[in-house]
Protein backbone atom coordinates (compact mmCIF):
# COMPACT_ATOMS: atom_id res chain seq x y z
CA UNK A 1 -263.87 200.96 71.81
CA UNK A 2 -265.27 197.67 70.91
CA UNK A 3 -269.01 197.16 70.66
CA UNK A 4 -270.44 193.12 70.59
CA UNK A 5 -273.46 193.66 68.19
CA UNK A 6 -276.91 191.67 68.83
CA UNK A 7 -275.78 189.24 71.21
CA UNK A 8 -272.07 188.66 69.97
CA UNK A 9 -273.13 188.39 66.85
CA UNK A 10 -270.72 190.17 65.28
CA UNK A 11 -268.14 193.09 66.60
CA UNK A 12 -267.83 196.45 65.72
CA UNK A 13 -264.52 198.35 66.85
CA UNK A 14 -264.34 202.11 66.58
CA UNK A 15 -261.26 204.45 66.57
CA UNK A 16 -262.57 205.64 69.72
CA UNK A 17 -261.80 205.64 73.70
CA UNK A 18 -264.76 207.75 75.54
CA UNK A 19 -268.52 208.56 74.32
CA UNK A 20 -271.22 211.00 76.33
CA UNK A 21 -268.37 212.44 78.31
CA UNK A 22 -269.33 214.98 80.78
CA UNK A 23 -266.27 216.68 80.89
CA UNK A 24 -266.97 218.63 77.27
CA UNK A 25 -269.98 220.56 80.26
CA UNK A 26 -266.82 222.44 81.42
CA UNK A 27 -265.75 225.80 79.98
CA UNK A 28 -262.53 224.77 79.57
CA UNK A 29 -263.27 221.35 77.44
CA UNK A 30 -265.68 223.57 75.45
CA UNK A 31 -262.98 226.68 74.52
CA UNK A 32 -260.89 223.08 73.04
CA UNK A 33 -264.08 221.89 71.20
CA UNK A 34 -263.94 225.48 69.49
CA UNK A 35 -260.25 225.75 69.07
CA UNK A 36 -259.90 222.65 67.46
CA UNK A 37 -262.87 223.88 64.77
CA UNK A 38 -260.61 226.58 64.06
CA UNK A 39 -257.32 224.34 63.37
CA UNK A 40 -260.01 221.94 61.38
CA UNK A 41 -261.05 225.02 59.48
CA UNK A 42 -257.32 225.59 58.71
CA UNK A 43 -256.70 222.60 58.01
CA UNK A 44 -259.04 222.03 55.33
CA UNK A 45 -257.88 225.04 53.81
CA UNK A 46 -254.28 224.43 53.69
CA UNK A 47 -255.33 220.47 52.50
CA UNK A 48 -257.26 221.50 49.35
CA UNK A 49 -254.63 224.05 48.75
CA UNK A 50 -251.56 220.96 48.80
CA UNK A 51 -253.80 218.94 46.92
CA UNK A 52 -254.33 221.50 44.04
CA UNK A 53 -250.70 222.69 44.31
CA UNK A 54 -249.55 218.82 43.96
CA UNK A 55 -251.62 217.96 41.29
CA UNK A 56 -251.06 221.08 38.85
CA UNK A 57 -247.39 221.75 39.50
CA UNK A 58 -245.09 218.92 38.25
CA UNK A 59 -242.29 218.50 41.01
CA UNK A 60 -242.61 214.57 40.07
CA UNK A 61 -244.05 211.82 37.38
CA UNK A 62 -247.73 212.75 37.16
CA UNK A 63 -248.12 208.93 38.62
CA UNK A 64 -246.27 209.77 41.82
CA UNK A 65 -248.11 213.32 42.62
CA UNK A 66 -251.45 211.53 41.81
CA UNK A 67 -250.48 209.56 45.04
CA UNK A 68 -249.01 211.82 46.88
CA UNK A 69 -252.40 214.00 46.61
CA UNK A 70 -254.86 210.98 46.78
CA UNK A 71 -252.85 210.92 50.22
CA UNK A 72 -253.29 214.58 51.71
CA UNK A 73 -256.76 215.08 50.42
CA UNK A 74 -258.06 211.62 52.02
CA UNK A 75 -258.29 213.88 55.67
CA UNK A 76 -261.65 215.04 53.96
CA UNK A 77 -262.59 211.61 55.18
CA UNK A 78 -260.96 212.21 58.61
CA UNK A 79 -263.27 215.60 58.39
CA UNK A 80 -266.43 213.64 58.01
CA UNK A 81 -265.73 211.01 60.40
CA UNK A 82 -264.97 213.80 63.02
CA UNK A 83 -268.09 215.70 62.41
CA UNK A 84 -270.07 212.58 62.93
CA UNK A 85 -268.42 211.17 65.90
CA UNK A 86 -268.22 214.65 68.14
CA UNK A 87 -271.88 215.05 69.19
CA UNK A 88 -271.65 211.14 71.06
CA UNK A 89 -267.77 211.91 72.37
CA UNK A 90 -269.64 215.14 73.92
CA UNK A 91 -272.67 213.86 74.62
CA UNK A 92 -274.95 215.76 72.77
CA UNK A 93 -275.95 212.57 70.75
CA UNK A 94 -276.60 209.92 73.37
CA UNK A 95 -276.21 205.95 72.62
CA UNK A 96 -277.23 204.15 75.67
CA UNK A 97 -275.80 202.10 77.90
CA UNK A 98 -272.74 202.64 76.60
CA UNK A 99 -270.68 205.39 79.23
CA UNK A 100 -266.63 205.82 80.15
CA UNK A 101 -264.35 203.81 80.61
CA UNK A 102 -264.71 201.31 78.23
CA UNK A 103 -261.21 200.15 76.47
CA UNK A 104 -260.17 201.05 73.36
CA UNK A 105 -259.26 197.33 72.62
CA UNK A 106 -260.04 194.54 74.35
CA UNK A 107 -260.62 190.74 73.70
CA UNK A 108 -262.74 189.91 76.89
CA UNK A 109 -266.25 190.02 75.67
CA UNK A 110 -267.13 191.47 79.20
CA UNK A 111 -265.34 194.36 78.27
CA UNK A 112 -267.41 195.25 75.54
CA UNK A 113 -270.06 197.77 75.00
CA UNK A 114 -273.36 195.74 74.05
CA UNK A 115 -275.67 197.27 71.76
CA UNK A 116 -278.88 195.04 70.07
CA UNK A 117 -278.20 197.09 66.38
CA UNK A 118 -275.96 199.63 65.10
CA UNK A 119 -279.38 201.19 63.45
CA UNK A 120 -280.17 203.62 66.38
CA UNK A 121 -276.64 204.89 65.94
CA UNK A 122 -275.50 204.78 62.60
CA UNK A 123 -273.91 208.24 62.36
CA UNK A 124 -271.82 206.80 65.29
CA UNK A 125 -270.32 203.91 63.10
CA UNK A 126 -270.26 205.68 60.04
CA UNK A 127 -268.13 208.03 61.31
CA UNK A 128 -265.86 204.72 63.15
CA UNK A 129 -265.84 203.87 59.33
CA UNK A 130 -264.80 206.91 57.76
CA UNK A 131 -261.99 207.52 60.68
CA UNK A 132 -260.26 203.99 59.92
CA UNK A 133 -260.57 204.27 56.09
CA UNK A 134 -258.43 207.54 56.73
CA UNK A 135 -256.40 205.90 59.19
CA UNK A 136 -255.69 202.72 56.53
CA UNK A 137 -254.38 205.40 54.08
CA UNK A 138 -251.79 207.07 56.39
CA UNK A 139 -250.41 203.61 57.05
CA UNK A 140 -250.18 202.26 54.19
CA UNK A 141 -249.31 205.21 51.79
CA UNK A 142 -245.45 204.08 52.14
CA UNK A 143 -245.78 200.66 50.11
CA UNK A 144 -247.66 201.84 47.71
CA UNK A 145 -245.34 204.75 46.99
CA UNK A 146 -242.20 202.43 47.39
CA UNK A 147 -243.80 200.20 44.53
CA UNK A 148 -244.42 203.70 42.19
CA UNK A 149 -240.63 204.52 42.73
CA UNK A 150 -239.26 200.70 41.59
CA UNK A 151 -241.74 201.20 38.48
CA UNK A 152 -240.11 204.43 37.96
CA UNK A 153 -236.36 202.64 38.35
CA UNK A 154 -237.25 199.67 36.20
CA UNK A 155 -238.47 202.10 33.28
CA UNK A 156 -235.75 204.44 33.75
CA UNK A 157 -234.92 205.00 30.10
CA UNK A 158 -238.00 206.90 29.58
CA UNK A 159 -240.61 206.95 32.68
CA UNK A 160 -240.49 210.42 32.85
CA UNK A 161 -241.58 211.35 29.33
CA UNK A 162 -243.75 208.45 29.29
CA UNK A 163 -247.33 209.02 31.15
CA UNK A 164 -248.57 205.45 31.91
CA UNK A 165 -251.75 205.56 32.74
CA UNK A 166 -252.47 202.33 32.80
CA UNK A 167 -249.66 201.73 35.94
CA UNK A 168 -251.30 204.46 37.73
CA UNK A 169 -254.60 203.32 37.84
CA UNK A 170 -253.13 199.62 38.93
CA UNK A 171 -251.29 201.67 41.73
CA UNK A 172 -254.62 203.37 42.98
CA UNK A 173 -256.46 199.77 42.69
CA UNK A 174 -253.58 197.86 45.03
CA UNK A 175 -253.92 201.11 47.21
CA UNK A 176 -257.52 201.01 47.63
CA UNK A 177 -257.66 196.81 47.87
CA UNK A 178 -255.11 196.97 50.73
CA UNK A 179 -257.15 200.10 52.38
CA UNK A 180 -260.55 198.18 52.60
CA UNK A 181 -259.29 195.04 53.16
CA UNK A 182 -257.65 196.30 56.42
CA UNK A 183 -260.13 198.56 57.07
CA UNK A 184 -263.13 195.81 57.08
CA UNK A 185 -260.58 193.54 59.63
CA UNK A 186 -260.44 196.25 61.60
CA UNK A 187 -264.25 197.67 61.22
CA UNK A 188 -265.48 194.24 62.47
CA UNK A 189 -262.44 193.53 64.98
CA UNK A 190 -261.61 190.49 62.67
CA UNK A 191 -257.61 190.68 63.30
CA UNK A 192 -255.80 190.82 67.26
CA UNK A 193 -254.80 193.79 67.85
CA UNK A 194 -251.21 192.33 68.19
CA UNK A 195 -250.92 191.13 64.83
CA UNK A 196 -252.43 194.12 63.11
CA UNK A 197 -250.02 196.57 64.21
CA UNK A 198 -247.23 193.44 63.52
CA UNK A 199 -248.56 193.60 59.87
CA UNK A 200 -248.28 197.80 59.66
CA UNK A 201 -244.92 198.09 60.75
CA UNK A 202 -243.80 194.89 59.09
CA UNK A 203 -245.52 196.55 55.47
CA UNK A 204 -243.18 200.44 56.19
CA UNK A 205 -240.73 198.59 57.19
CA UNK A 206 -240.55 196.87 53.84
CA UNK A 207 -241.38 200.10 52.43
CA UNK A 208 -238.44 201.83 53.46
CA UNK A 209 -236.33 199.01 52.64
CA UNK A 210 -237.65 199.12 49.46
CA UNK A 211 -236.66 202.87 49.32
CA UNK A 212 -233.52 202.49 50.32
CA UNK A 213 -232.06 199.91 47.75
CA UNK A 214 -233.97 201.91 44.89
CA UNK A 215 -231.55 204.77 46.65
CA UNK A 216 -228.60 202.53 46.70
CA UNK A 217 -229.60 201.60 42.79
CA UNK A 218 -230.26 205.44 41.08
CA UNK A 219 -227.08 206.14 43.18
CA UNK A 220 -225.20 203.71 40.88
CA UNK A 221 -226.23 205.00 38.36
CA UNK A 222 -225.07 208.46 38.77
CA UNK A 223 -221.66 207.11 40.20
CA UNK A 224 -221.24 205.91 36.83
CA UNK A 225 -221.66 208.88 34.46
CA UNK A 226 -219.77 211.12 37.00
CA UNK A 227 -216.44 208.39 37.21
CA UNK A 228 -217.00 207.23 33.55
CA UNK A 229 -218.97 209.71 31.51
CA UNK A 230 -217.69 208.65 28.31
CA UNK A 231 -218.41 204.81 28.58
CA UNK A 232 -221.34 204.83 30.43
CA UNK A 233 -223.11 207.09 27.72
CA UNK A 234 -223.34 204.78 26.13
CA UNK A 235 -225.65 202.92 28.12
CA UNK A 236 -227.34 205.51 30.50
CA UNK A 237 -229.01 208.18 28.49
CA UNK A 238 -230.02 212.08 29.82
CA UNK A 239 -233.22 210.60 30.68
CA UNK A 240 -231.81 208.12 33.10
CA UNK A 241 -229.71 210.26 34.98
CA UNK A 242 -232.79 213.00 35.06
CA UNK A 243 -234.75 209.74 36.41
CA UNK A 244 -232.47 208.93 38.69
CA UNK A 245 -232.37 212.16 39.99
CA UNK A 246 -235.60 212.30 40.85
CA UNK A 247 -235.71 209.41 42.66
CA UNK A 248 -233.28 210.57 45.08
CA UNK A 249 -235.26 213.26 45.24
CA UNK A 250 -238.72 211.38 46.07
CA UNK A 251 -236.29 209.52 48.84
CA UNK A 252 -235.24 212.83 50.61
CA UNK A 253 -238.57 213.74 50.40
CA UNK A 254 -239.98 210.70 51.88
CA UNK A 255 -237.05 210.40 54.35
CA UNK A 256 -238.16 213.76 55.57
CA UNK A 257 -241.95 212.93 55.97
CA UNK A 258 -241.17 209.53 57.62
CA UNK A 259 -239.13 211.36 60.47
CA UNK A 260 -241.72 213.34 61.06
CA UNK A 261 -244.44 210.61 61.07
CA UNK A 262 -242.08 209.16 63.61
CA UNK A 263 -242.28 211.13 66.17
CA UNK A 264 -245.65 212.18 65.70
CA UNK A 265 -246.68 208.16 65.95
CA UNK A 266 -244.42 207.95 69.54
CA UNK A 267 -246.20 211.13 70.63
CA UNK A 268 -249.43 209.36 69.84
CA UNK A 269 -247.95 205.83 71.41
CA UNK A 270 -247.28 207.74 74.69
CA UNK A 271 -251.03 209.07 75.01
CA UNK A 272 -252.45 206.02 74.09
CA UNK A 273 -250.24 204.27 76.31
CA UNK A 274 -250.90 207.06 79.38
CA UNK A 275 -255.03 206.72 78.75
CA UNK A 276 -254.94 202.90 78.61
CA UNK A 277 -253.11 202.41 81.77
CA UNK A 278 -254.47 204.85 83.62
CA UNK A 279 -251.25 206.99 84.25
CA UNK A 280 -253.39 210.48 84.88
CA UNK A 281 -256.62 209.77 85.72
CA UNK A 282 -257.46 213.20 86.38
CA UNK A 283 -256.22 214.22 82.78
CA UNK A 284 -257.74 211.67 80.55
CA UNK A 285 -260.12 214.01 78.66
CA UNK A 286 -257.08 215.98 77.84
CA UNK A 287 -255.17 213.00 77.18
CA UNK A 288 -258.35 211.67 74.50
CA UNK A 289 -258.53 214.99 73.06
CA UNK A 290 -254.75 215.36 72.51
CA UNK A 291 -254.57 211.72 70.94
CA UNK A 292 -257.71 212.15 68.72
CA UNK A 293 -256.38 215.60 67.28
CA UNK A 294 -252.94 213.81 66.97
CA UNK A 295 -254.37 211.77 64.09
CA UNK A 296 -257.21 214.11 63.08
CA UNK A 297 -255.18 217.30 62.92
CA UNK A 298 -251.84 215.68 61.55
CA UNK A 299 -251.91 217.61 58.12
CA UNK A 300 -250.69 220.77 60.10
CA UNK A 301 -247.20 219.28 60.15
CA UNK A 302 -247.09 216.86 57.38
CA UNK A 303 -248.61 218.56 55.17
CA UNK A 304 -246.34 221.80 55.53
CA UNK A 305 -243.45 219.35 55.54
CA UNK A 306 -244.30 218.00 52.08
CA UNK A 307 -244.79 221.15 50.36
CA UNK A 308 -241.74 222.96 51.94
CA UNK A 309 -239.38 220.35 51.52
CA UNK A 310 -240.43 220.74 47.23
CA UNK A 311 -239.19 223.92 46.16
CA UNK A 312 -241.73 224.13 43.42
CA UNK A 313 -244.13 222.98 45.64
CA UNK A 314 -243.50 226.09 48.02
CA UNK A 315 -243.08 228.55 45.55
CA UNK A 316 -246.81 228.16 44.73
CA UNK A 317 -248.08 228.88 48.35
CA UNK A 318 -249.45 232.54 49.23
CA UNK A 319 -246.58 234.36 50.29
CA UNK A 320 -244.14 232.32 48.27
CA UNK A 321 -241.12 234.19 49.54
CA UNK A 322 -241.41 233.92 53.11
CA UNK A 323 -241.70 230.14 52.41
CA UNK A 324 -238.73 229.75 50.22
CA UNK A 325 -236.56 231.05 52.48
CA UNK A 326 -237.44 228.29 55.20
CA UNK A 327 -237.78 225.17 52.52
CA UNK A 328 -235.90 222.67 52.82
CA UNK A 329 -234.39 222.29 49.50
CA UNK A 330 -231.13 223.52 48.60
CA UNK A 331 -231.19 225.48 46.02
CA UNK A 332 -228.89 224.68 43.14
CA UNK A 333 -225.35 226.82 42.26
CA UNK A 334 -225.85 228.77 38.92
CA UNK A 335 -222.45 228.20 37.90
CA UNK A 336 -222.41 224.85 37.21
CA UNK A 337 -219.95 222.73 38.60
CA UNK A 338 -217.47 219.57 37.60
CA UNK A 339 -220.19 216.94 37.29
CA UNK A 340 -223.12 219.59 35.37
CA UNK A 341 -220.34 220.21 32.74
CA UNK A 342 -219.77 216.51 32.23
CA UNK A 343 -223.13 215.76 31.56
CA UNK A 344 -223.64 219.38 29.27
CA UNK A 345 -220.40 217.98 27.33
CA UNK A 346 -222.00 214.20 27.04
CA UNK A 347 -225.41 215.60 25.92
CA UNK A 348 -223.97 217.25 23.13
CA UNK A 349 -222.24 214.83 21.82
CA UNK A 350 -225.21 212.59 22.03
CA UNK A 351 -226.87 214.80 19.90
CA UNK A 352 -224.13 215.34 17.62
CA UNK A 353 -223.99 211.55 17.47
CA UNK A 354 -227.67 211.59 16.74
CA UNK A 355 -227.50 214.15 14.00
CA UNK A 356 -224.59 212.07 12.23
CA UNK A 357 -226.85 209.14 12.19
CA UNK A 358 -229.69 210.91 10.27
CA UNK A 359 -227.10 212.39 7.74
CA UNK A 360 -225.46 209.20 6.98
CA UNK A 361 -229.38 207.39 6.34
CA UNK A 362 -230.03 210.51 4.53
């Protein structure tokens, strides 16, 4: 919903498609109102539990779980903006004149809800705020990730022993530029809404491609040691090939999440779609409320996708076992197999070459 601030002089557009709707008077709206606190309780539960769990158990470089957990804990924004913008969806918190059936986008002025200042209903577009800051996050979590992983592939000789502050803190800066910079075009309905959502799927889909030749480069790189052990030890250390692991493992991991986010952005597509047309009239309450918890109550899934696809990750949840046997991860043979040997034999001998070395200076 767009509102046209003092006379068109400036827009505001909010996250939003109905406020003081009457519907929430009916029992039925009202059992939702209370079932979807309970999932938000849940929610918040399970989120500060993946946070902590990401942040104290290494399953990654510190740099990429910092991310990953800057990510899931940024609903407590969602949270906020939620609590502030129920009481005018339901109408206990009235703004005047504004009523249904208002778009959620629109560039015909006419269209627009008219208000003389946002002062009489700040909560209202704090909340707006707070919901697209969360919203900027989601979307743009894959590029800054994809950038993490090529740091991680262009130090590969020794990222993972190596902290780097320094590049995580430049990570968290891009992050956070790109976040409010698309967060104040949208705020203030600066950008069409044609070429915003041309920019989002143009950034993940450079994301992904970006993911997929760091994929196509760590694979390389193992190809190597297991065809040539011998010769390429001598150019790809154990620390490589442990970073190179990883990153295929980050890829799975994201490949996994992505899916997901797939078809939970379609679902969302089809609702908004539905509402905006007017497809079931009779149902467009359900059809908000659906759409709003789509976004607002996403964690449920991705959240339990991220930690049970990371066996480490899983293992720390309540009731460890019952999760390990549904996570995703494989787990590794004991008995170690052609290529495990190969790399056991060549670590060895670089340490017996090592060892030699020091003698000899000795």
């Amino acid at each position: 919903m767009i509102f046209t601030i003092s006379n068109n002089t400036y827009q505001i557009w909010l996250p939003i498609f109905t406020l003081n709707d009457v519907a929430y008077n009916q029992k039925f709206y009202q059992f939702l109102l209370i079932f979807e606190l309970l999932l938000s309780l849940t929610v918040l539960v399970f989120t500060i539990t993946s946070g902590f769990i990401i942040l104290t158990r290494t399953a990654f470089h510190k740099n990429f779980n910092s991310l990953i957990a800057i990510v899931v804990l940024s609903w407590l924004f969602s949270a906020a903006g939620k609590l502030l913008l129920t009481p005018y969806f339901i109408g206990f918190w009235v703004i005047e004149p504004v009523t249904r059936g208002l778009p959620w986008w629109t560039c015909d002025v006419a269209k627009m809800a008219r208000l003389d200042s946002i002062s009489s209903a700040w909560p209202l577009f704090l909340g707006g705020a707070l919901t697209w800051y969360y919203m900027s996050i989601l979307t743009t979590c894959l590029i800054t990730l994809s950038i993490e992983r090529v740091c991680a592939s262009f130090f590969i000789k020794n990222y993972e022993n190596t902290r780097r502050t320094y590049l995580l803190a430049l990570l968290i800066l891009f992050q956070q530029i790109l976040i409010f910079l698309l967060g104040y075009f949208l705020f203030f309905n600066l950008i069409h809404f044609i070429t915003i959502v041309s920019v989002l799927v143009g950034l993940n889909v450079l994301a992904m491609m970006v993911f997929c030749i760091n994929r196509w480069y760590n694979l390389k790189v193992l190809r190597e040691f297991e065809q040539r052990p011998r010769e390429s030890a001598k150019h790809y250390t154990l620390p490589v090939r442990f970073q190179a692991k990883e990153n295929l493992r980050v890829f799975n991991l994201t490949a996994r999440v992505f899916v997901v986010g797939f078809f939970l952005i379609i679902l969302g597509f089809t609702f908004c779609v539905m509402i905006t047309f007017e497809w079931a009239p009779s149902l467009e309450t359900l059809l908000i409320f659906c759409f709003e918890n789509l976004i607002h109550l996403n964690p449920l899934i991705i959240n339990a996708v991220l930690i049970l696809s990371v066996s480490t990750w899983s293992k720390a949840l309540p009731n460890s076992r019952l999760f390990r046997k549904i996570s995703l991860i494989k787990v590794h043979p004991i008995v170690p197999n052609h290529s495990q040997q190969q790399e056991t034999d060549t670590y060895f001998s670089q340490l017996h070459s090592v060892w030699e070395k020091k003698v000899n200076v000795l």
